[in-house]
Protein backbone atom coordinates (compact mmCIF):
# COMPACT_ATOMS: atom_id res chain seq x y z
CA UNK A 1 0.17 -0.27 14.41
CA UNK A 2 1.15 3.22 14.71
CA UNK A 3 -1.03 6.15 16.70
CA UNK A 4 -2.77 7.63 14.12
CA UNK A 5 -3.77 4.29 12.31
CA UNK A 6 -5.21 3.10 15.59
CA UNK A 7 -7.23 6.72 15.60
CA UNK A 8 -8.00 6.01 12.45
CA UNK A 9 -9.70 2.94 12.80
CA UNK A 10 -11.17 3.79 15.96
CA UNK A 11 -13.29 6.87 14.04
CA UNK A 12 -13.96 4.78 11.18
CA UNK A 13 -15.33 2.09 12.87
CA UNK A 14 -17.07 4.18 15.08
CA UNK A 15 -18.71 6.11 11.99
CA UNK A 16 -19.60 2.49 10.62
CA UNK A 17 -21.29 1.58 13.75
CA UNK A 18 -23.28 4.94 13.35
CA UNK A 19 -24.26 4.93 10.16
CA UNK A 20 -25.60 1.12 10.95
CA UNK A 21 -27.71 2.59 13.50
CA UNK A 22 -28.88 5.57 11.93
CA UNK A 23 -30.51 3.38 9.19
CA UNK A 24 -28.01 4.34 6.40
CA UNK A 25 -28.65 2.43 3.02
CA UNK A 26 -26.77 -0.85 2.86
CA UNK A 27 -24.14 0.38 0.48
CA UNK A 28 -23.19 3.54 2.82
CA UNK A 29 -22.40 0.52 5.90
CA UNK A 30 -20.42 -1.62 3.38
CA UNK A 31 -18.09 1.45 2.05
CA UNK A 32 -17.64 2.21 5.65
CA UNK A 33 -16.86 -1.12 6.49
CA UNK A 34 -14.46 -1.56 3.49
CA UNK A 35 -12.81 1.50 4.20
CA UNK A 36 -12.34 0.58 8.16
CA UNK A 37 -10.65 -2.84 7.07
CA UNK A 38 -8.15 -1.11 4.58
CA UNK A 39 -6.57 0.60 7.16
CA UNK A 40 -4.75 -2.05 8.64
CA UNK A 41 -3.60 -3.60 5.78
CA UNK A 42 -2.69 0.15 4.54
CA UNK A 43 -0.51 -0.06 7.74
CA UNK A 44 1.35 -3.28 6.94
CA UNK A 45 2.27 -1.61 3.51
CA UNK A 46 3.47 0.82 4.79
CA UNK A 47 5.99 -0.42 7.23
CA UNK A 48 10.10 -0.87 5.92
CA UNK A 49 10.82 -4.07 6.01
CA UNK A 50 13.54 -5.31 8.54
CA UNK A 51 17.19 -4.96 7.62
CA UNK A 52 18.51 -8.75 6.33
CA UNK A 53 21.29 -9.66 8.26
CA UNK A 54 24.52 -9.04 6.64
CA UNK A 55 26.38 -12.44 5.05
CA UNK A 56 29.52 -13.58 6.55
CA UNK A 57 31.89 -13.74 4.29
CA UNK A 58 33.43 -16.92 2.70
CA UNK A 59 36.25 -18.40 4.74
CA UNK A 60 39.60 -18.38 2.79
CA UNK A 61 41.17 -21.59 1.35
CA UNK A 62 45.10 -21.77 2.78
CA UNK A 63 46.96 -22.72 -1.00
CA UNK A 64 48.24 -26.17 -0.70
């Protein structure tokens, strides 16, 4: 997980933690809570997939 999607998560969470225990209504907690699970997945998106490995090509047949 890249820098600032570790940052992210780490204030997010943080702010859900708060908000929890500052006595915010239920609803508040589970946006904040929804939000601060999205971001990983959000990362995984947005990663490039790996390169696929390049095909060797067919052997050639020696006319008989």
């Amino acid at each position: 997980m890249s820098t600032v999607n570790r940052t992210k998560l780490a204030v997010f969470a943080l702010l859900t933690v708060g908000a929890a225990g500052v006595g915010a209504t239920p609803p508040v907690v589970l946006a904040l809570a929804a939000v601060t699970a999205l971001i990983p997945v959000a990362d995984a998106l947005d990663r490039t997939p790996a390169p696929r490995p390049a095909r060797r090509p067919a052997p050639e047949r020696e006319p008989a």
